[in-house]
PDB file of N, CA and C in Angstrom:
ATOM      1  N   UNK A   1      84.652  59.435 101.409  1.00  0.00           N
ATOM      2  CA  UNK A   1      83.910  59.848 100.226  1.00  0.00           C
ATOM      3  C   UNK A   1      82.922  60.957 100.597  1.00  0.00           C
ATOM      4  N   UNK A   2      82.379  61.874  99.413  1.00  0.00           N
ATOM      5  CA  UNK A   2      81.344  62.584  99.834  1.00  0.00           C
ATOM      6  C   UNK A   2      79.799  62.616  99.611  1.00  0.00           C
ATOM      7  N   UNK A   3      79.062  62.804  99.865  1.00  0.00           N
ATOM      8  CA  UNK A   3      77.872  62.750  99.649  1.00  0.00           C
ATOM      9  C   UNK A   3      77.313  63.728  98.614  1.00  0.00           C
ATOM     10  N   UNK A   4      76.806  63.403  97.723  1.00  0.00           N
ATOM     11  CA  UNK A   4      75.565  64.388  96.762  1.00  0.00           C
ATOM     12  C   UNK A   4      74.685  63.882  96.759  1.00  0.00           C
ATOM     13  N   UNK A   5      73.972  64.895  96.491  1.00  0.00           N
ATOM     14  CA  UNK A   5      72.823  64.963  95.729  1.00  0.00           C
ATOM     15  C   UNK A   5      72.296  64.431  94.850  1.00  0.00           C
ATOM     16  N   UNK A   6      71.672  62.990  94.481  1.00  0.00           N
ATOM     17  CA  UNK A   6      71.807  62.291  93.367  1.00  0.00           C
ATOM     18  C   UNK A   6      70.704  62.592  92.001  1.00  0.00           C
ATOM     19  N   UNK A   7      69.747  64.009  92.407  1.00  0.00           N
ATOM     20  CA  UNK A   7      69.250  65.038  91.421  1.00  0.00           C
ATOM     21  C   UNK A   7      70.400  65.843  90.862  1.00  0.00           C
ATOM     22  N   UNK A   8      71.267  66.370  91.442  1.00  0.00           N
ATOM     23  CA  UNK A   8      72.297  67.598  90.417  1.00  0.00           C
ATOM     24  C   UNK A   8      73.457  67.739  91.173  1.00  0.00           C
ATOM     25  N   UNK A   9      73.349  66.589  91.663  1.00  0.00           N
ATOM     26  CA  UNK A   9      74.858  66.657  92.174  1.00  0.00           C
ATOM     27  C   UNK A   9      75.947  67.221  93.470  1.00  0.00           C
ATOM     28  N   UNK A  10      75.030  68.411  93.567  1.00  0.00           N
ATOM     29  CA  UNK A  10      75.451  69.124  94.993  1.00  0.00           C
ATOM     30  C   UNK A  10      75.558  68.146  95.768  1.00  0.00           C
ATOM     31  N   UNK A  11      77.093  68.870  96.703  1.00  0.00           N
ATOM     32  CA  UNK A  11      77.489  68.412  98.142  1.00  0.00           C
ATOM     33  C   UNK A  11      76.879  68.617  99.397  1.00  0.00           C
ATOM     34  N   UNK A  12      76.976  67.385  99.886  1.00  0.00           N
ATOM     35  CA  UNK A  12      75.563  67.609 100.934  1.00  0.00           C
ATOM     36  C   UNK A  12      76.822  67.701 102.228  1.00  0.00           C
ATOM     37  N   UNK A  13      77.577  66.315 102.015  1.00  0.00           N
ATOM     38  CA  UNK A  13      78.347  66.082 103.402  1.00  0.00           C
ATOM     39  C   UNK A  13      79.291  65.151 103.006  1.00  0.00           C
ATOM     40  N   UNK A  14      80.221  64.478 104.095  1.00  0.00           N
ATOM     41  CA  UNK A  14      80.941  63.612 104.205  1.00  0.00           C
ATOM     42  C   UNK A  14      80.660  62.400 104.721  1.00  0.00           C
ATOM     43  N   UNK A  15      81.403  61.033 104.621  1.00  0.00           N
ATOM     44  CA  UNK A  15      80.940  59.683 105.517  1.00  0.00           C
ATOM     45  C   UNK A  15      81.687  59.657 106.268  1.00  0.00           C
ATOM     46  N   UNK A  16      82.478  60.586 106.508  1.00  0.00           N
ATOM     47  CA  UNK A  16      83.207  60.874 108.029  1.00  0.00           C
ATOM     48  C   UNK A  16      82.625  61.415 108.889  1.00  0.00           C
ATOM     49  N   UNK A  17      81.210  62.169 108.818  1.00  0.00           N
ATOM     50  CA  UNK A  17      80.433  62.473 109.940  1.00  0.00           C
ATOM     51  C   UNK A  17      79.168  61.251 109.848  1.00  0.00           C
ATOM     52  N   UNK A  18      79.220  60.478 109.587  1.00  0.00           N
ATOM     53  CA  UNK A  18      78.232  59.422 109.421  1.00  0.00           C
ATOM     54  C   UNK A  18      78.146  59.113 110.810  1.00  0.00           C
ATOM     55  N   UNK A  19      77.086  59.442 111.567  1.00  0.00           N
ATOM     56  CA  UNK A  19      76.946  58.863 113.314  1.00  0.00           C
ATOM     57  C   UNK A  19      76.328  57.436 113.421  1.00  0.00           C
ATOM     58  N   UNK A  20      75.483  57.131 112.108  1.00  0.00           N
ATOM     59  CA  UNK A  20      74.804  56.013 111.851  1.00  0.00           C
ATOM     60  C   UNK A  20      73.953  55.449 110.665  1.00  0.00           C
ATOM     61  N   UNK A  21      74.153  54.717 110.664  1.00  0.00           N
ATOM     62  CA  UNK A  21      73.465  54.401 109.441  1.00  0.00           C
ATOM     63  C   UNK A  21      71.930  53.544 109.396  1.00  0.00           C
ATOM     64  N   UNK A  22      71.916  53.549 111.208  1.00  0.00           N
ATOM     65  CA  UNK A  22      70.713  53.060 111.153  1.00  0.00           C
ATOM     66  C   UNK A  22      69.405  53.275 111.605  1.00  0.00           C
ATOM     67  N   UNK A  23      69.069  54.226 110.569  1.00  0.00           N
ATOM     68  CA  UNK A  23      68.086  55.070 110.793  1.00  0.00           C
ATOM     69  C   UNK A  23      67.189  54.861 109.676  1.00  0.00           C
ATOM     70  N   UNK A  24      65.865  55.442 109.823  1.00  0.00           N
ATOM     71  CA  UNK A  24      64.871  55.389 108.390  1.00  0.00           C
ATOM     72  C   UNK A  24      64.305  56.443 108.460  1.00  0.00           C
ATOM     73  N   UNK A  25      64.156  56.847 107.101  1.00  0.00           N
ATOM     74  CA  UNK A  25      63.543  58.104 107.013  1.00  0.00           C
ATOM     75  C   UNK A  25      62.364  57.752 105.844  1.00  0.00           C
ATOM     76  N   UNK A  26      62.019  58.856 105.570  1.00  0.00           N
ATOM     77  CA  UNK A  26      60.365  59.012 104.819  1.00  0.00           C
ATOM     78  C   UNK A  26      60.089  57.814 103.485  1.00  0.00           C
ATOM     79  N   UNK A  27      61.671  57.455 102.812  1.00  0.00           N
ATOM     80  CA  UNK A  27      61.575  57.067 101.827  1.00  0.00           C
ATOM     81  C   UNK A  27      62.659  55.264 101.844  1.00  0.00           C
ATOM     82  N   UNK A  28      62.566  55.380 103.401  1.00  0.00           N
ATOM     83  CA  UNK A  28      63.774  54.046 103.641  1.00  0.00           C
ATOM     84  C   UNK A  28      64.605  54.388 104.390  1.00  0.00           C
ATOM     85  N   UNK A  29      66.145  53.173 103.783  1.00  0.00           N
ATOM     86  CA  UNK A  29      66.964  53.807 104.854  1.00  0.00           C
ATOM     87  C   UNK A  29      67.272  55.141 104.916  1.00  0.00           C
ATOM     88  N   UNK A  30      67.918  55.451 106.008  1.00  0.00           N
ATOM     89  CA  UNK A  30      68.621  56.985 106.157  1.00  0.00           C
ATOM     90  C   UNK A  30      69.921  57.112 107.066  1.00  0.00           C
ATOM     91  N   UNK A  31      70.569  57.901 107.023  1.00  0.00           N
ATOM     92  CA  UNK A  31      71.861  58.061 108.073  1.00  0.00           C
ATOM     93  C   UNK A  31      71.417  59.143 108.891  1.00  0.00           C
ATOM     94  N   UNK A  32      72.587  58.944 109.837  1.00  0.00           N
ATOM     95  CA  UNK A  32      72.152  60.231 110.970  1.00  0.00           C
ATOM     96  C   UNK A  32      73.423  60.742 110.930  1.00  0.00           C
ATOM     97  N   UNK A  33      73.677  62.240 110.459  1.00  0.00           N
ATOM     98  CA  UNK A  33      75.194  62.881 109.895  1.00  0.00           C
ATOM     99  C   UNK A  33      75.381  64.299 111.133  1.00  0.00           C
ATOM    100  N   UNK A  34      76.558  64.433 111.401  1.00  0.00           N
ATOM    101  CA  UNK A  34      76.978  64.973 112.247  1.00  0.00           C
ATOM    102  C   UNK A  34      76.827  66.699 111.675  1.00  0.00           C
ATOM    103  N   UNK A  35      77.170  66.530 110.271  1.00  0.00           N
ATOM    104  CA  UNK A  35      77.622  67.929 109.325  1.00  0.00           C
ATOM    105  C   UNK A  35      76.738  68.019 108.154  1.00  0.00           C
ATOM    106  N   UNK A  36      76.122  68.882 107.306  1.00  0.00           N
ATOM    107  CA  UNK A  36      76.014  68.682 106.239  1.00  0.00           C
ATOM    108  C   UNK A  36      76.122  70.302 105.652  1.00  0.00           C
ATOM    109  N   UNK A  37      76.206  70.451 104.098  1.00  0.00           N
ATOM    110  CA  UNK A  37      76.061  71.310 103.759  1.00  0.00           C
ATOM    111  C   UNK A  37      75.536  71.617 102.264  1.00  0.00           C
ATOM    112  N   UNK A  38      75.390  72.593 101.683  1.00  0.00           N
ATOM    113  CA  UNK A  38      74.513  72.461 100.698  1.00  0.00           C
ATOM    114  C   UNK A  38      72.964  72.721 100.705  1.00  0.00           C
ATOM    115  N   UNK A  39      72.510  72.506 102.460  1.00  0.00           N
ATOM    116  CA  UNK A  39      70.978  72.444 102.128  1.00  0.00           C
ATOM    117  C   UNK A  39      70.369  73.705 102.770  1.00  0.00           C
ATOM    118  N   UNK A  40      69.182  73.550 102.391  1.00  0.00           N
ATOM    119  CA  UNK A  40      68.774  74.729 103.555  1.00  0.00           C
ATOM    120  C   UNK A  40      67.685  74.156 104.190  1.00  0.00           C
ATOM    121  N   UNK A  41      66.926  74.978 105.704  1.00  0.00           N
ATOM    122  CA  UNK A  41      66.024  74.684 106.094  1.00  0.00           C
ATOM    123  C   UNK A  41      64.538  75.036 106.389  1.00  0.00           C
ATOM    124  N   UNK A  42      63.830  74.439 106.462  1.00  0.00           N
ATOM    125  CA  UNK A  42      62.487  74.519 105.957  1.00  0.00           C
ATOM    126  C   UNK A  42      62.179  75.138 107.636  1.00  0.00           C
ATOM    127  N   UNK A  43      59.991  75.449 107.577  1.00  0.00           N
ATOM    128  CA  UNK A  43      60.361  76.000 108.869  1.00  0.00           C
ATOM    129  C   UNK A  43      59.944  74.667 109.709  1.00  0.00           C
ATOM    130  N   UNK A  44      59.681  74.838 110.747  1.00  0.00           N
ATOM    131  CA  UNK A  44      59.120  74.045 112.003  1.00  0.00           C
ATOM    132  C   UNK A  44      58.395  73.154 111.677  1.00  0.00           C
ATOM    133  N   UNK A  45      58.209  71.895 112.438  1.00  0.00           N
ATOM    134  CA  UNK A  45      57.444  71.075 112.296  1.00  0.00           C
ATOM    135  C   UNK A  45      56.974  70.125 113.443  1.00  0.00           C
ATOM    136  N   UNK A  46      55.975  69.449 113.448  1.00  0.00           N
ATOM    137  CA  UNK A  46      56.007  68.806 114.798  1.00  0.00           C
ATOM    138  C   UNK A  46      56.061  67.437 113.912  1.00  0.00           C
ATOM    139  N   UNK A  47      56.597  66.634 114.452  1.00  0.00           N
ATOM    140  CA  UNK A  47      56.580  65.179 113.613  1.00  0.00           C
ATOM    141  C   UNK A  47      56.822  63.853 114.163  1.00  0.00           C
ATOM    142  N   UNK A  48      55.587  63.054 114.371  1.00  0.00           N
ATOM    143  CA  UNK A  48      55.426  61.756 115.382  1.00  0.00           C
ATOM    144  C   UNK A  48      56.755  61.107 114.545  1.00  0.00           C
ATOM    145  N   UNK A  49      57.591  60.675 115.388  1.00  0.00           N
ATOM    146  CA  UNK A  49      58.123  59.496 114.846  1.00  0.00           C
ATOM    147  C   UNK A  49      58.375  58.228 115.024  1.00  0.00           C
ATOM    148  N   UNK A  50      59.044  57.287 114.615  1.00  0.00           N
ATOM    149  CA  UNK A  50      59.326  55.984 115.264  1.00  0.00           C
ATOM    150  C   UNK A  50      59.623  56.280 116.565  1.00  0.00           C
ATOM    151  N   UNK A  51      60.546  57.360 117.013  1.00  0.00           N
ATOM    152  CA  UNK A  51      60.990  57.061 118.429  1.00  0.00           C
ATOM    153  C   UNK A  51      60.460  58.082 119.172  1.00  0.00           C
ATOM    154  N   UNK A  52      59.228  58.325 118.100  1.00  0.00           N
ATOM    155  CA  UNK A  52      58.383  59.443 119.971  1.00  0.00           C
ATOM    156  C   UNK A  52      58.277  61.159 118.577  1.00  0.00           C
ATOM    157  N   UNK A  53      57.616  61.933 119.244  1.00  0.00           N
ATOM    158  CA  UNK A  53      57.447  63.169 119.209  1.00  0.00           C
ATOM    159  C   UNK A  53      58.990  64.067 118.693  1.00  0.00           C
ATOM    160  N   UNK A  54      58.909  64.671 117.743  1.00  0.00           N
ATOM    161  CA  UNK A  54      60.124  65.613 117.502  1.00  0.00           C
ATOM    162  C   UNK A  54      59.793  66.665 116.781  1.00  0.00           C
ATOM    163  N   UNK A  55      60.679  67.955 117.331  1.00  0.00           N
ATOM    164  CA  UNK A  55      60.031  69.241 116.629  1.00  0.00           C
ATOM    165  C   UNK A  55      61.666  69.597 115.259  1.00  0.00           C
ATOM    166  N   UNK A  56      61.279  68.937 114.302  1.00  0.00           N
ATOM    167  CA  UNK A  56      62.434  69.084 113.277  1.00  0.00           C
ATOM    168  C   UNK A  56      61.744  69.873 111.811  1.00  0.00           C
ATOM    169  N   UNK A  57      62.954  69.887 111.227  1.00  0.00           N
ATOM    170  CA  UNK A  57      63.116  71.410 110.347  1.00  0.00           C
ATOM    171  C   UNK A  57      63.349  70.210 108.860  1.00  0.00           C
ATOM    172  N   UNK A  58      62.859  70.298 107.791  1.00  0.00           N
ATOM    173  CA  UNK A  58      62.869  69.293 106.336  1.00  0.00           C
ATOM    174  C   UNK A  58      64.536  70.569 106.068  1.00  0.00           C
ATOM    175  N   UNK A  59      65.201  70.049 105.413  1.00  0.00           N
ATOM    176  CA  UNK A  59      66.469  70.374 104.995  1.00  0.00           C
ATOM    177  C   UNK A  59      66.068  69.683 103.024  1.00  0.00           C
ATOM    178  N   UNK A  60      66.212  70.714 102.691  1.00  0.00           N
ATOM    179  CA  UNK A  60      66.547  70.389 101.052  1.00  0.00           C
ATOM    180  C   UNK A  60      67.649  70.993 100.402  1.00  0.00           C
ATOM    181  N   UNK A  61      67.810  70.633  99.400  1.00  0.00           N
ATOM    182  CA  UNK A  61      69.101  70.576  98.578  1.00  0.00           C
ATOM    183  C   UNK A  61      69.219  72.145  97.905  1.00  0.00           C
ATOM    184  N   UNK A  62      70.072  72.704  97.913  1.00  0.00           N
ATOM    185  CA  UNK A  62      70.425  74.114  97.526  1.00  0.00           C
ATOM    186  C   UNK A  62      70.517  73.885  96.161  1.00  0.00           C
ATOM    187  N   UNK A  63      70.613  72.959  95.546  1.00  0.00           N
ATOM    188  CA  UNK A  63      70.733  73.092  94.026  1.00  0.00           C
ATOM    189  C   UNK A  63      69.691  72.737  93.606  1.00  0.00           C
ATOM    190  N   UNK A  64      68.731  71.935  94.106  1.00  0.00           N
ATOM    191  CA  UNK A  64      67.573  71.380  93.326  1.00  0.00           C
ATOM    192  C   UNK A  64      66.370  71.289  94.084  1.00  0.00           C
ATOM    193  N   UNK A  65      66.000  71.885  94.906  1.00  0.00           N
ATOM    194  CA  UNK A  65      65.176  72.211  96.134  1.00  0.00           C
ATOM    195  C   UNK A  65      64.365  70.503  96.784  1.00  0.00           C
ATOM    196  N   UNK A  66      65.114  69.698  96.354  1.00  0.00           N
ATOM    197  CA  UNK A  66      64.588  68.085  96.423  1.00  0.00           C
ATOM    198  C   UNK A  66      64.897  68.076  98.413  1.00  0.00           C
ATOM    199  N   UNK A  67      63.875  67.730  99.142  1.00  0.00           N
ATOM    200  CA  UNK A  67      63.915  67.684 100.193  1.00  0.00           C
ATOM    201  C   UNK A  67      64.382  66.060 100.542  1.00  0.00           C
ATOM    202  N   UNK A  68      65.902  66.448 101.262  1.00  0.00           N
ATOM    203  CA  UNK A  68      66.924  64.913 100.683  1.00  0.00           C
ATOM    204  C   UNK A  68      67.071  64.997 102.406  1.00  0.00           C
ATOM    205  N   UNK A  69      66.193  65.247 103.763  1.00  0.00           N
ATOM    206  CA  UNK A  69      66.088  64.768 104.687  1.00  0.00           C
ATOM    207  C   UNK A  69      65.976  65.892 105.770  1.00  0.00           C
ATOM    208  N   UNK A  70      66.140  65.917 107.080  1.00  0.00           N
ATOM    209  CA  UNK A  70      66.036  66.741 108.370  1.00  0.00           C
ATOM    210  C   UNK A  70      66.803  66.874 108.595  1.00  0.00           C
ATOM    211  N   UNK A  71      66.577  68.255 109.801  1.00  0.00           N
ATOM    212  CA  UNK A  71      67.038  68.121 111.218  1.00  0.00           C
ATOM    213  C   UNK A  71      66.337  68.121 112.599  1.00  0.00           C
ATOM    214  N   UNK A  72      67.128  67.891 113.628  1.00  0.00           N
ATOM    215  CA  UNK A  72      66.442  67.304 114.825  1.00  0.00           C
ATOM    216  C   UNK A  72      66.554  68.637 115.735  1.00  0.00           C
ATOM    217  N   UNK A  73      65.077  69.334 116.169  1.00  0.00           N
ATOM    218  CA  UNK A  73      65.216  71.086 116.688  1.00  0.00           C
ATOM    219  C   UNK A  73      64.719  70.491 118.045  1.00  0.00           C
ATOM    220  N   UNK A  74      63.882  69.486 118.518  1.00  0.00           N
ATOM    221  CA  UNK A  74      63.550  69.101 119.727  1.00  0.00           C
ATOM    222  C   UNK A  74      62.832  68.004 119.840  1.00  0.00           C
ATOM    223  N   UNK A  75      63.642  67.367 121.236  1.00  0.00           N
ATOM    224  CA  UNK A  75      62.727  65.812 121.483  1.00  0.00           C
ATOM    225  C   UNK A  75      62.461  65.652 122.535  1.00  0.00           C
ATOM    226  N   UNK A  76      61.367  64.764 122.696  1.00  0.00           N
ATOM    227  CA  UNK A  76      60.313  65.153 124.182  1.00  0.00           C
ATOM    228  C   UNK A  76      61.034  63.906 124.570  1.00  0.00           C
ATOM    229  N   UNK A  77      61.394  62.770 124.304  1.00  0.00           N
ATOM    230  CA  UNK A  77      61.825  61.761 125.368  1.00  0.00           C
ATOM    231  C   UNK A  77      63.718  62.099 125.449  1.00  0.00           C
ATOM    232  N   UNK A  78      63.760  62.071 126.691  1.00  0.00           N
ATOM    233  CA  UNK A  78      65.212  62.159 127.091  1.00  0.00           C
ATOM    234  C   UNK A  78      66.600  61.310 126.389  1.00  0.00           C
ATOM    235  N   UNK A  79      65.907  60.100 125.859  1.00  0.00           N
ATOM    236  CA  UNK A  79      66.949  59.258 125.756  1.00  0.00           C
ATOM    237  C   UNK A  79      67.106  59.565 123.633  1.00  0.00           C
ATOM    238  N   UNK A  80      66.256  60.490 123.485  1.00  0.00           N
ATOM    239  CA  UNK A  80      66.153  60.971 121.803  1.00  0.00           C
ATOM    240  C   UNK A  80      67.039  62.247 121.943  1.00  0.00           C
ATOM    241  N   UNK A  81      66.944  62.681 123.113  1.00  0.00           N
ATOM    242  CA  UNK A  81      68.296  64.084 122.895  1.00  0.00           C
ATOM    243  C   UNK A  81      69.924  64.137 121.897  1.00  0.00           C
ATOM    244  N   UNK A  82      70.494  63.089 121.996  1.00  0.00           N
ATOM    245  CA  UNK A  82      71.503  62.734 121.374  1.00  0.00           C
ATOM    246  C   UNK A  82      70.953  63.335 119.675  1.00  0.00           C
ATOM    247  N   UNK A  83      70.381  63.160 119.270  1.00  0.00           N
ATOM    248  CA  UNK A  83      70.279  63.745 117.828  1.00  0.00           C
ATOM    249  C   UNK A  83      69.906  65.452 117.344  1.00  0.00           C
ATOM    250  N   UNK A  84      69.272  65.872 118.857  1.00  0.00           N
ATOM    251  CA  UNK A  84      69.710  67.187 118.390  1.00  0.00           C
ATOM    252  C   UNK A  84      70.586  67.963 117.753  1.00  0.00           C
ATOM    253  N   UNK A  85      70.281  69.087 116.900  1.00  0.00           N
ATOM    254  CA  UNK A  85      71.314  69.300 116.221  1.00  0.00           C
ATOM    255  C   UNK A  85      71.881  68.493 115.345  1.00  0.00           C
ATOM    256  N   UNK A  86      71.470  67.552 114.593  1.00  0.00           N
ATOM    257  CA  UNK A  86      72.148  66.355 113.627  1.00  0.00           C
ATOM    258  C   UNK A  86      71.018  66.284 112.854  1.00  0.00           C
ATOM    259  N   UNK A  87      71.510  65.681 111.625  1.00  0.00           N
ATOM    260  CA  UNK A  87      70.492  65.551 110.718  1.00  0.00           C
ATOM    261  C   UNK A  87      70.050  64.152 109.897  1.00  0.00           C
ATOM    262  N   UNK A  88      69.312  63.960 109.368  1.00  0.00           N
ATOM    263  CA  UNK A  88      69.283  62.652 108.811  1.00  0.00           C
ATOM    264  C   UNK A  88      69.045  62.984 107.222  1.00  0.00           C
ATOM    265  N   UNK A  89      69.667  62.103 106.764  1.00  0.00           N
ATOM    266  CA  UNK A  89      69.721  62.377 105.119  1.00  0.00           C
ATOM    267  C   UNK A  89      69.374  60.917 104.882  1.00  0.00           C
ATOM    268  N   UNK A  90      68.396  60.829 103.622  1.00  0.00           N
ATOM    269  CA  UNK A  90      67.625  59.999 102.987  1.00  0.00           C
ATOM    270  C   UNK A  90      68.724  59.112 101.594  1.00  0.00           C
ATOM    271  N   UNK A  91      68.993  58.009 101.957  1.00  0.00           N
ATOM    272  CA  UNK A  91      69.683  57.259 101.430  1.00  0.00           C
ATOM    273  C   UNK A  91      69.835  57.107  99.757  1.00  0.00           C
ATOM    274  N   UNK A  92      68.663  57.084  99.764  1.00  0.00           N
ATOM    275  CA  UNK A  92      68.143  57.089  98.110  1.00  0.00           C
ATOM    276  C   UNK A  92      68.205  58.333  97.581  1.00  0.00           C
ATOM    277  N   UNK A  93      68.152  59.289  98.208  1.00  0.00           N
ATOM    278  CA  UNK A  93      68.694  60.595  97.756  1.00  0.00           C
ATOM    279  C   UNK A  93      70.244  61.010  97.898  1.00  0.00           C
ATOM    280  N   UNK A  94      70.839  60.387  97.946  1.00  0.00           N
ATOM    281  CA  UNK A  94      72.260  59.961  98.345  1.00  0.00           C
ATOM    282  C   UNK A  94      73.265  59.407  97.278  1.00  0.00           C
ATOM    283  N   UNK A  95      74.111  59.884  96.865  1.00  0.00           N
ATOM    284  CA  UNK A  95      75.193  59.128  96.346  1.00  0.00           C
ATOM    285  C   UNK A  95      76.706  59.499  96.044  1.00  0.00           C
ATOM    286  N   UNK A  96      78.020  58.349  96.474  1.00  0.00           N
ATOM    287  CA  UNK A  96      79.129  58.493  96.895  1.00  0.00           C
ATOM    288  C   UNK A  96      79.892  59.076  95.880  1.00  0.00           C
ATOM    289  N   UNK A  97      80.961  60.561  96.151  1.00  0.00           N
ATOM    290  CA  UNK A  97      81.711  61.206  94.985  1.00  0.00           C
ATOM    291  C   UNK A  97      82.724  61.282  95.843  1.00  0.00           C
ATOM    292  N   UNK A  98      83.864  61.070  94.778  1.00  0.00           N
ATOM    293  CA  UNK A  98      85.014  61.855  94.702  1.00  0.00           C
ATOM    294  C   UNK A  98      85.060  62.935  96.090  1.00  0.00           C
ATOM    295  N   UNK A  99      85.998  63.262  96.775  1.00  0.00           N
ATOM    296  CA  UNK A  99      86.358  64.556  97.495  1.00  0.00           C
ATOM    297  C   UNK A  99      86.384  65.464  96.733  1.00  0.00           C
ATOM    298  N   UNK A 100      85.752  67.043  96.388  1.00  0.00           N
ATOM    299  CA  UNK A 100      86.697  68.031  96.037  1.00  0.00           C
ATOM    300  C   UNK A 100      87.809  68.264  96.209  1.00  0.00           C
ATOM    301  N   UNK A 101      88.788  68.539  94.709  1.00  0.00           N
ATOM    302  CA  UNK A 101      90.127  69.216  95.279  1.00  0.00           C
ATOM    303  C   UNK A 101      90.458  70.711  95.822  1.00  0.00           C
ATOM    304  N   UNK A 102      89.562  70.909  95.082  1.00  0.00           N
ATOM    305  CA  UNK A 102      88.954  72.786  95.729  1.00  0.00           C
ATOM    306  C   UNK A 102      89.764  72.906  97.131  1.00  0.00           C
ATOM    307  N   UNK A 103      90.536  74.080  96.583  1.00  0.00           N
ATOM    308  CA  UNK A 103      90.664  74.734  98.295  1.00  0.00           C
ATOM    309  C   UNK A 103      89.621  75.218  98.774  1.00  0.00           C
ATOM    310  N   UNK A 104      88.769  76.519  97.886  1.00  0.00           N
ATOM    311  CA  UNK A 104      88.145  77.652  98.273  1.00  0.00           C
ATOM    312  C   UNK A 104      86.309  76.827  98.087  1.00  0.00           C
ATOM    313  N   UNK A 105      86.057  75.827  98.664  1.00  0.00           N
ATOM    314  CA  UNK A 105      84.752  75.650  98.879  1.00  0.00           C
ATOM    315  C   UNK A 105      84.082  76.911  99.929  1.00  0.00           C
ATOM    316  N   UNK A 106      83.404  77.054  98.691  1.00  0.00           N
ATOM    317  CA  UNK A 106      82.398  78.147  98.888  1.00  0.00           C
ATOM    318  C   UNK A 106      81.122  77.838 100.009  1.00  0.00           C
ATOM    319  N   UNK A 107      80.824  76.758 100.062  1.00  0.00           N
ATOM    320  CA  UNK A 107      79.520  76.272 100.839  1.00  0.00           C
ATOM    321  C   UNK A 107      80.420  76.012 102.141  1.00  0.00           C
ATOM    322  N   UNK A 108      79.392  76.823 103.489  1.00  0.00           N
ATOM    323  CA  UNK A 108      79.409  76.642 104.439  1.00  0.00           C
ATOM    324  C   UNK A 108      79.141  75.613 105.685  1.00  0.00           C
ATOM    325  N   UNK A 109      79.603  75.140 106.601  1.00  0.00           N
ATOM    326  CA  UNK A 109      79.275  73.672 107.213  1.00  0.00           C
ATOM    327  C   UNK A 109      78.020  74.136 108.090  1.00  0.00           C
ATOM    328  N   UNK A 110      76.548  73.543 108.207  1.00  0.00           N
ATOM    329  CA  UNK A 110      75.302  73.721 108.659  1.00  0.00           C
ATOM    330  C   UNK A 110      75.298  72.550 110.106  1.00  0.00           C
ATOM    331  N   UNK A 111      76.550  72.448 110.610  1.00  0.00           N
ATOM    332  CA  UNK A 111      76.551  71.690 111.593  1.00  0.00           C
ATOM    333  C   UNK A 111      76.160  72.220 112.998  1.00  0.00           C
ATOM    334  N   UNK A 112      76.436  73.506 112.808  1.00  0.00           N
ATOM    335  CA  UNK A 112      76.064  74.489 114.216  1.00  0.00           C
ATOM    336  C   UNK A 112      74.734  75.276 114.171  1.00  0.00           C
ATOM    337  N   UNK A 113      73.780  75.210 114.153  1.00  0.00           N
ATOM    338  CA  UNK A 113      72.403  76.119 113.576  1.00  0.00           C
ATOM    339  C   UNK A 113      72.162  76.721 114.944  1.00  0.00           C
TER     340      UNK A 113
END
């Protein structure tokens, strides 16, 4: 299934890059997604978290500027490296659609930054 945007609908990602689901973010649960697309990113940030110090980027929604979770730009403890480059999307901002049948999806994959 795919993920939107549960303000307007935009495609964020797939639950085939779902790395986990057990994560929390600002507003509850959250996933930790391999791919997403649809969003853009905010600038720098330094941000204590549950698991230590991280320098991540707020990612919001290209259709509705609703900031629907992160990404992970740097982590000071070694064993938090694994999420670099990955993002976490906010659950409640989340909800399961249909695949496009679209060949020609226009939106680009934000998995490589």
């Amino acid at each position: 299934m795919d993920l939107a945007c549960t303000n307007c609908k935009t495609l964020l990602g797939n639950e085939r890059n779902i790395e986990s689901r057990r994560f929390r973010g600002h507003l509850g649960k959250a996933i930790l997604i391999t791919d997403v697309v649809g969003v853009k990113e905010g600038e720098l940030l330094e941000r204590n978290l549950t698991t230590g110090r991280h320098i991540v980027r707020d990612i919001s929604c290209r259709g509705c500027n609703e900031v629907v979770g992160w990404t992970y730009v740097m982590a000071d403890e070694p064993s938090e490296k694994y999420k670099l480059g990955k993002f976490i999307l906010e659950d409640e901002l989340l909800q399961k659609v249909e695949p496009s049948r679209e060949k020609n999806d226009p939106t680009p994959s934000l998995s490589k930054l």
